[in-house]
Protein backbone atom coordinates (compact mmCIF):
# COMPACT_ATOMS: atom_id res chain seq x y z
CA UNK A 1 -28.58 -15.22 -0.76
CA UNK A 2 -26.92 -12.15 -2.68
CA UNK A 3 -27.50 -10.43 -0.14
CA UNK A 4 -25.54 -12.58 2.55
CA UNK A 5 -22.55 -12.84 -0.69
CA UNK A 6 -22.44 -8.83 -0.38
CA UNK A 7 -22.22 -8.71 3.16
CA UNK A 8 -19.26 -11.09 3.42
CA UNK A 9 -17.49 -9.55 0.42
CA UNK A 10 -18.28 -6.33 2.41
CA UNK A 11 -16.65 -7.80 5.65
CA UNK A 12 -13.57 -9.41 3.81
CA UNK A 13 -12.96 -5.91 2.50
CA UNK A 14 -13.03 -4.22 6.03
CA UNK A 15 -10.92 -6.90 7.62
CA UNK A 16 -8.02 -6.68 4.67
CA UNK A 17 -8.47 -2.55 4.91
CA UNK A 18 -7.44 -3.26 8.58
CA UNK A 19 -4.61 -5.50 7.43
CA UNK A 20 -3.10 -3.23 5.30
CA UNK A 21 -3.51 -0.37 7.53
CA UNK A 22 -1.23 -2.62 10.09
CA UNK A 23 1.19 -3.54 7.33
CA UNK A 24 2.68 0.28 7.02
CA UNK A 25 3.74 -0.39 10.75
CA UNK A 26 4.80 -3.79 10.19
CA UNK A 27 7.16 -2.25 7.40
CA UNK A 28 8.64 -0.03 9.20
CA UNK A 29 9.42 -2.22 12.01
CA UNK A 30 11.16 -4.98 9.30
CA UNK A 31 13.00 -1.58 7.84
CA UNK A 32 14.57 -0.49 10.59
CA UNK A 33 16.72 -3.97 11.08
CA UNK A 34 17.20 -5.50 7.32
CA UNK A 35 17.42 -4.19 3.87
CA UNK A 36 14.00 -3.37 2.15
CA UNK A 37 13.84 -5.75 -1.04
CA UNK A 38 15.26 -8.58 1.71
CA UNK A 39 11.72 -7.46 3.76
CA UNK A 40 9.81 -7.91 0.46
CA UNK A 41 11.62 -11.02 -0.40
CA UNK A 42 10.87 -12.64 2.68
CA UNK A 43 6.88 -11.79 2.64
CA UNK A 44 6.59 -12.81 -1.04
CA UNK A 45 8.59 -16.40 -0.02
CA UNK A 46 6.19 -16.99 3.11
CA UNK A 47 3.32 -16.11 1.51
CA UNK A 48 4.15 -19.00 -1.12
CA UNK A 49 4.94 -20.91 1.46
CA UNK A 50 1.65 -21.17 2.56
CA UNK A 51 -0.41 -21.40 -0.87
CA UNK A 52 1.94 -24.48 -1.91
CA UNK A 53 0.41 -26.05 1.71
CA UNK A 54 -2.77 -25.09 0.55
CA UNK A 55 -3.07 -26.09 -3.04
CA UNK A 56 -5.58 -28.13 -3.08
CA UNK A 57 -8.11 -25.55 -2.30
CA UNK A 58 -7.06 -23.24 -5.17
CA UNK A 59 -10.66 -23.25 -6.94
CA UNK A 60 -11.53 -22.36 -10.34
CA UNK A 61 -8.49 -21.95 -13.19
CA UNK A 62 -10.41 -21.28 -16.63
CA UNK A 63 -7.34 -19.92 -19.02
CA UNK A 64 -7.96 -18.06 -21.77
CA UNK A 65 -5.65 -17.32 -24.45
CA UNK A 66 -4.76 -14.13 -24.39
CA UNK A 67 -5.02 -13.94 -20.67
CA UNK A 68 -1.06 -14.07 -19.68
CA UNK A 69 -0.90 -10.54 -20.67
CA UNK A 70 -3.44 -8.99 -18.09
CA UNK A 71 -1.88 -12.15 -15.77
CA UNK A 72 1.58 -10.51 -16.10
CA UNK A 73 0.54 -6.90 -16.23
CA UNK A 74 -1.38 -7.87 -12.50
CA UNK A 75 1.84 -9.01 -11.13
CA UNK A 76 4.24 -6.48 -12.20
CA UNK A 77 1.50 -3.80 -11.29
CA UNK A 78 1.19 -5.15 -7.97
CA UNK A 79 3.42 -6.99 -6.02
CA UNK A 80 6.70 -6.34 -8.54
CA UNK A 81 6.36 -2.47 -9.45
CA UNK A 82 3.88 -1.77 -6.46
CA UNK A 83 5.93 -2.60 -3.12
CA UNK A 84 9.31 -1.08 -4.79
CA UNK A 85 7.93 2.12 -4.52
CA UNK A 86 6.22 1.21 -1.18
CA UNK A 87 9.76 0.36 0.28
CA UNK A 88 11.30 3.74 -1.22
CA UNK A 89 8.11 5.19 0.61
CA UNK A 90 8.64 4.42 4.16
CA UNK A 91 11.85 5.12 4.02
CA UNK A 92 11.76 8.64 3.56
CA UNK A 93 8.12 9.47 4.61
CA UNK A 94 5.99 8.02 7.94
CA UNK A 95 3.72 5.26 8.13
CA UNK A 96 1.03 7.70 8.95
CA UNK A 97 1.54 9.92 5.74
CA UNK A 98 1.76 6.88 3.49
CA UNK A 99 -1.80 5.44 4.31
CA UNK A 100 -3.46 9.06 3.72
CA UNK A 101 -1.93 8.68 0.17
CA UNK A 102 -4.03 5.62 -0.12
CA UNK A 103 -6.87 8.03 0.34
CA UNK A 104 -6.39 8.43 -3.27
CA UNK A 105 -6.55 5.15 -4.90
CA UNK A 106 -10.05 4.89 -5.20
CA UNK A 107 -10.18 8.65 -7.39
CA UNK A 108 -7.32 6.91 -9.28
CA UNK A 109 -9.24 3.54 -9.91
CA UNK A 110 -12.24 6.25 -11.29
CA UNK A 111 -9.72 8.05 -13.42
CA UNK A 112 -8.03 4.75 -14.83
CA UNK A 113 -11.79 3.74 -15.81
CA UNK A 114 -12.35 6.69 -17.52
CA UNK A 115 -9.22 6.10 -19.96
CA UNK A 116 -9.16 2.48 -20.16
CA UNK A 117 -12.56 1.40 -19.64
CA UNK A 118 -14.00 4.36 -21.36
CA UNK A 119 -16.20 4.81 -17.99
CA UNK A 120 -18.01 8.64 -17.97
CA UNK A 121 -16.85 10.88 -14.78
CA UNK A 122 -19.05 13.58 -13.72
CA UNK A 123 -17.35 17.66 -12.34
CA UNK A 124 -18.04 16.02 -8.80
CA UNK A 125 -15.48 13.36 -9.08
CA UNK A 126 -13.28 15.11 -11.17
CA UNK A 127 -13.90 18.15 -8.79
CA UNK A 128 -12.75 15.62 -5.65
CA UNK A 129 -9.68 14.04 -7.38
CA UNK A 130 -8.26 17.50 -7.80
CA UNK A 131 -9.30 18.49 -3.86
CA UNK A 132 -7.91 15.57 -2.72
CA UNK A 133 -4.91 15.50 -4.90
CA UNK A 134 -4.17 19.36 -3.83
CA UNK A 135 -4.67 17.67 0.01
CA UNK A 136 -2.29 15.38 -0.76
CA UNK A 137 0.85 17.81 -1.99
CA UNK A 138 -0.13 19.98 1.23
CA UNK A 139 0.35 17.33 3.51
CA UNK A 140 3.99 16.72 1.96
CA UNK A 141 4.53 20.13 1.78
CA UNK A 142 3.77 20.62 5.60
CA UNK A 143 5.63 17.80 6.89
CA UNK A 144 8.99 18.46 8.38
CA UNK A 145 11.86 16.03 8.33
CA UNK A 146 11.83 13.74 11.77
CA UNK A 147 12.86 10.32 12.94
CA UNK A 148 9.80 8.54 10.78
CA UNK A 149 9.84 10.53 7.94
CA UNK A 150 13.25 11.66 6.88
CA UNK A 151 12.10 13.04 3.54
CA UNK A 152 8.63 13.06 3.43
CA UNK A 153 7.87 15.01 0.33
CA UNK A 154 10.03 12.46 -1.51
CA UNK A 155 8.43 9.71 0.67
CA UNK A 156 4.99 10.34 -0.35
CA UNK A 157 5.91 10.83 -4.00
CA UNK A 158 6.93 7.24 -4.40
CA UNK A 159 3.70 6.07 -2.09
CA UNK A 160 1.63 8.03 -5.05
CA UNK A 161 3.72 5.84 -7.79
CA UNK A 162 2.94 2.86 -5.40
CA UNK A 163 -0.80 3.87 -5.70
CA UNK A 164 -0.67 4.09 -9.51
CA UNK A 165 0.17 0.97 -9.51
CA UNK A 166 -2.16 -0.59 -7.03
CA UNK A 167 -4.80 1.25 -9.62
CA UNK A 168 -3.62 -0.86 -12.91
CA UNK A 169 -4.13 -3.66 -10.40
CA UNK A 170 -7.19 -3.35 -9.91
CA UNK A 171 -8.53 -2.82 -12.30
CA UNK A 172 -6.88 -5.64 -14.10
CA UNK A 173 -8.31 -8.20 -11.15
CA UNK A 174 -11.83 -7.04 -11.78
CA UNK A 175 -11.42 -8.12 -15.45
CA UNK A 176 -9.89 -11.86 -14.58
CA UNK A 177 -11.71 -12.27 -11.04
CA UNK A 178 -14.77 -13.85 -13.29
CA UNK A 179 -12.20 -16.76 -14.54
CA UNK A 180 -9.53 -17.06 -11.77
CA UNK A 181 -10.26 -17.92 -7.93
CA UNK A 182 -8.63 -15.34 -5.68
CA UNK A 183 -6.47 -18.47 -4.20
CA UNK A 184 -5.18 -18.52 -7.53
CA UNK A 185 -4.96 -14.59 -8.23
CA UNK A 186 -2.83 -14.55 -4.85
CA UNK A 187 -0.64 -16.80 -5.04
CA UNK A 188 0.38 -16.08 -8.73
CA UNK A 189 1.21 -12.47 -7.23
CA UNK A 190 3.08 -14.47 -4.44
CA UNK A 191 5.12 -16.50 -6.27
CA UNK A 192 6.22 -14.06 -9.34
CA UNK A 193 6.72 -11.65 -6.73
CA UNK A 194 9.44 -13.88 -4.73
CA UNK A 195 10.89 -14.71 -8.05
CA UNK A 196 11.18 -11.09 -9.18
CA UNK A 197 12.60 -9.94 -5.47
CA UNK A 198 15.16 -12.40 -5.03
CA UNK A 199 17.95 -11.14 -7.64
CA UNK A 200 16.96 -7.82 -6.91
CA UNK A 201 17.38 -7.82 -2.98
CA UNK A 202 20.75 -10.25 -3.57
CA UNK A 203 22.20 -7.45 -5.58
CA UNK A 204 20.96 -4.97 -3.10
CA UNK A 205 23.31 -6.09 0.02
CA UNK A 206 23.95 -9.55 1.11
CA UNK A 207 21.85 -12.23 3.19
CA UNK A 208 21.25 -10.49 6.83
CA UNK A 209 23.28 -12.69 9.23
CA UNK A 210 21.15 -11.89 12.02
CA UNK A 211 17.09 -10.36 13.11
CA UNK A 212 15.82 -9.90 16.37
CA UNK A 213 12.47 -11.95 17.67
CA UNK A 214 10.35 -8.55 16.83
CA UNK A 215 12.24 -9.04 13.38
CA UNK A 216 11.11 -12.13 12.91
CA UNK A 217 7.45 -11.76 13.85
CA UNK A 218 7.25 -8.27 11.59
CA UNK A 219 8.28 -10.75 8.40
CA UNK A 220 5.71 -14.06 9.49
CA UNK A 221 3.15 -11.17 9.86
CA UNK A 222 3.87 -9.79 6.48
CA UNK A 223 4.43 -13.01 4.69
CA UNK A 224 1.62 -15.18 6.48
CA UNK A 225 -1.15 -12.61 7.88
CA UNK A 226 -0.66 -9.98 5.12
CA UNK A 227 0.01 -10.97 1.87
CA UNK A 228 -2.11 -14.20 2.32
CA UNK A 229 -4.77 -12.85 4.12
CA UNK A 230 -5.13 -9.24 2.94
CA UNK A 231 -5.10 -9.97 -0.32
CA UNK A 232 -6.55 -12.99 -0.39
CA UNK A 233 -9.81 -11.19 1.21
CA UNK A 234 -9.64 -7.90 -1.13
CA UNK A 235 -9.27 -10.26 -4.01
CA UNK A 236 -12.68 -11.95 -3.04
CA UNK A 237 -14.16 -8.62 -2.08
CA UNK A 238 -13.75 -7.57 -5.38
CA UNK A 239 -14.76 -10.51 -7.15
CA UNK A 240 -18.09 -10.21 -5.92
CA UNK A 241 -18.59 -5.97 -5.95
CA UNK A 242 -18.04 -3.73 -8.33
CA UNK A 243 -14.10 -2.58 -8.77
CA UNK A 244 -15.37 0.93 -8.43
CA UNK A 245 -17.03 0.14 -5.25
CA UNK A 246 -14.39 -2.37 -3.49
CA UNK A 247 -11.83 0.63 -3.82
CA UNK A 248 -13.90 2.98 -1.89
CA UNK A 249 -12.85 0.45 0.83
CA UNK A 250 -9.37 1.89 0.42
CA UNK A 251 -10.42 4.99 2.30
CA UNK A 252 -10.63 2.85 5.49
CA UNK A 253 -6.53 1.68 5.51
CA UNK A 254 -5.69 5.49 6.59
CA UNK A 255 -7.75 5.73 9.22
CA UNK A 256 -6.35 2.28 10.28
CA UNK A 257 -2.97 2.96 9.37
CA UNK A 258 -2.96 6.81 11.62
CA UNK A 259 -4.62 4.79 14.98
CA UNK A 260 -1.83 1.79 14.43
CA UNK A 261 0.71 4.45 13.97
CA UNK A 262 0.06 6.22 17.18
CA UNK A 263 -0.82 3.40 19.21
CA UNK A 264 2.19 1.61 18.00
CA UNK A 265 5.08 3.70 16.55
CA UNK A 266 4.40 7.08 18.46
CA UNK A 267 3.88 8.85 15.14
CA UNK A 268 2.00 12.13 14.84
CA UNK A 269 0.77 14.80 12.22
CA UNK A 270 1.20 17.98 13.06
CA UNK A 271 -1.65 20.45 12.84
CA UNK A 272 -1.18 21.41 9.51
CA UNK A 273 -1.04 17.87 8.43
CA UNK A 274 -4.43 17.17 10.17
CA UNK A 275 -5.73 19.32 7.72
CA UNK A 276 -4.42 18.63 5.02
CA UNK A 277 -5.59 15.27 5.22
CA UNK A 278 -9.13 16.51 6.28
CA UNK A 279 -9.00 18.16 2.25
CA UNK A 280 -7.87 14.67 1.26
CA UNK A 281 -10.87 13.19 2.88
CA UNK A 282 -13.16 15.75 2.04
CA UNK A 283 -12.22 15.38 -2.10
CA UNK A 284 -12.42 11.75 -1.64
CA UNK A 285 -16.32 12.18 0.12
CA UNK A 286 -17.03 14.46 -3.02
CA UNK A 287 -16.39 12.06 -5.44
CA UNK A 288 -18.59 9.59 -3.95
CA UNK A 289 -21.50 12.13 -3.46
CA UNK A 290 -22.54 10.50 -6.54
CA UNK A 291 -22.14 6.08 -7.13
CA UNK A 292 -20.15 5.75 -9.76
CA UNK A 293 -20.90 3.28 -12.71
CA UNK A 294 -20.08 -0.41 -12.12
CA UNK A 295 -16.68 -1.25 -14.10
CA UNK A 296 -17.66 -3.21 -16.96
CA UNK A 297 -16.21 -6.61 -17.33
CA UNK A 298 -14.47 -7.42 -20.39
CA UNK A 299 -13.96 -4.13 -21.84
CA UNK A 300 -10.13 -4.64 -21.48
CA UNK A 301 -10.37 -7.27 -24.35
């Protein structure tokens, strides 16, 4: 019976790696015809949409006092602090180079252990979060300003930010996963997160007047597919594996991201990109040549 919970928190993890992977392209499509916090907006109000339909399968809600501070340090880590940088990304670097930053959330989750959950880290990870950190620069360095990535040194600078964040996250969501449903992790995220984008993209520009159909399907994709479904599935994923463990899953949403990219947007690295991300791949295998430790629950109290 564990064994069949693994496998599904396994699969849930693969199929949201995929989902995010898409979103990049799905961003950049929604970019390129209204302003970015109206995008975000719009995905955070869809995706609440749907969990107020939904309620009544919301599952377990065990507060504990105390717990609105790691509740409100989830949502501003992730969607609130998270997809501002993310929007800053893609527009200045491609949706190709922003998923092989991902590459390095799961050395980040290992580092953010280490300091806040007081977690050991041997020379081999330590020795891969600097290879793959040094791959990262390099493939800013090496990309040249283009149609998808105007900036992409800048780009990929606030994708890193973006990936700090997504690291407080999740740590945060292994600590309250034991007391809160992911229904209920979600949509908090959804509905703070419309909350916190609408003054913001109001005093951005004004309401668009008009989207096209491809528009319009980029947002429901977003709002309904995305946010619900993506994180909906990581958030059970990692309710039932080891935080250290569900973010090696994050090395999947490049690989996703660079096939949707081509197959979808045209994009390409150039040859000094491809290997650059090769070193960000290779540090990231090099810090798993070893399973790290299980994050502890509770240590955050």
């Amino acid at each position: 019976m564990r064994g069949q919970g693994r496998g599904a928190a396994v699969a849930c993890l693969v199929v949201a790696m995929a989902l995010w992977g898409s979103s990049f392209i799905a961003l950049k499509l929604a970019f390129a015809e209204l302003p970015a916090l109206w995008v975000i907006f719009a995905r955070m109000a869809l995706g609440s949409g749907v969990f107020l339909l939904a309620w009544r399968w919301r599952g377990r809600l065990l507060y504990r006092a105390g717990d609105w501070k790691y509740l409100l340090g989830l949502a501003a880590c992730e969607p609130c602090l998270y997809f501002i940088f993310e929007a800053l990304a893609l527009q200045h670097t491609s949706a190709s180079q922003a998923g092989m930053i991902t590459a390095l959330l799961p050395l980040l989750v290992a580092m953010g252990a280490f300091v806040f959950l007081r977690e050991r880290i041997g020379r081999t990870t330590l020795a891969g979060f600097l290879l793959a950190l040094a791959g990262a620069v390099w493939l800013s360095l090496a990309g040249s300003a283009d149609a998808h990535a105007p900036n992409p040194l800048l780009g990929n600078f606030y994708e890193l930010l973006a990936m700090l964040c997504a690291t407080g996250y999740t740590l945060l969501l292994k600590h309250l996963s034991a007391r809160y449903s992911a229904f209920i992790l979600t949509a908090m995220q959804a509905f703070i997160g419309a909350l916190f984008f609408l003054p913001l993209a109001a005093w951005d520009a004004p309401v668009p007047q008009s989207i096209s159909p491809l528009g319009i399907g980029a947002l429901l994709y977003l709002g309904v597919v995305v946010t619900v479904g993506a994180y909906g599935l990581y958030n059970y994923g990692v309710s039932r594996l080891p935080a250290s463990q569900a973010s090696g899953f994050i090395n999947l949403i490049p690989v996703f991201t660079l096939v949707f990219a081509m197959l979808l947007l045209g994009e390409r690295l150039n040859t000094e990109q491809l290997l650059a991300a090769t070193l960000v791949f290779g540090g990231v295998a090099l810090s798993q040549w070893r399973s790290a430790p299980p994050v502890p629950v509770g240590v955050l109290d």
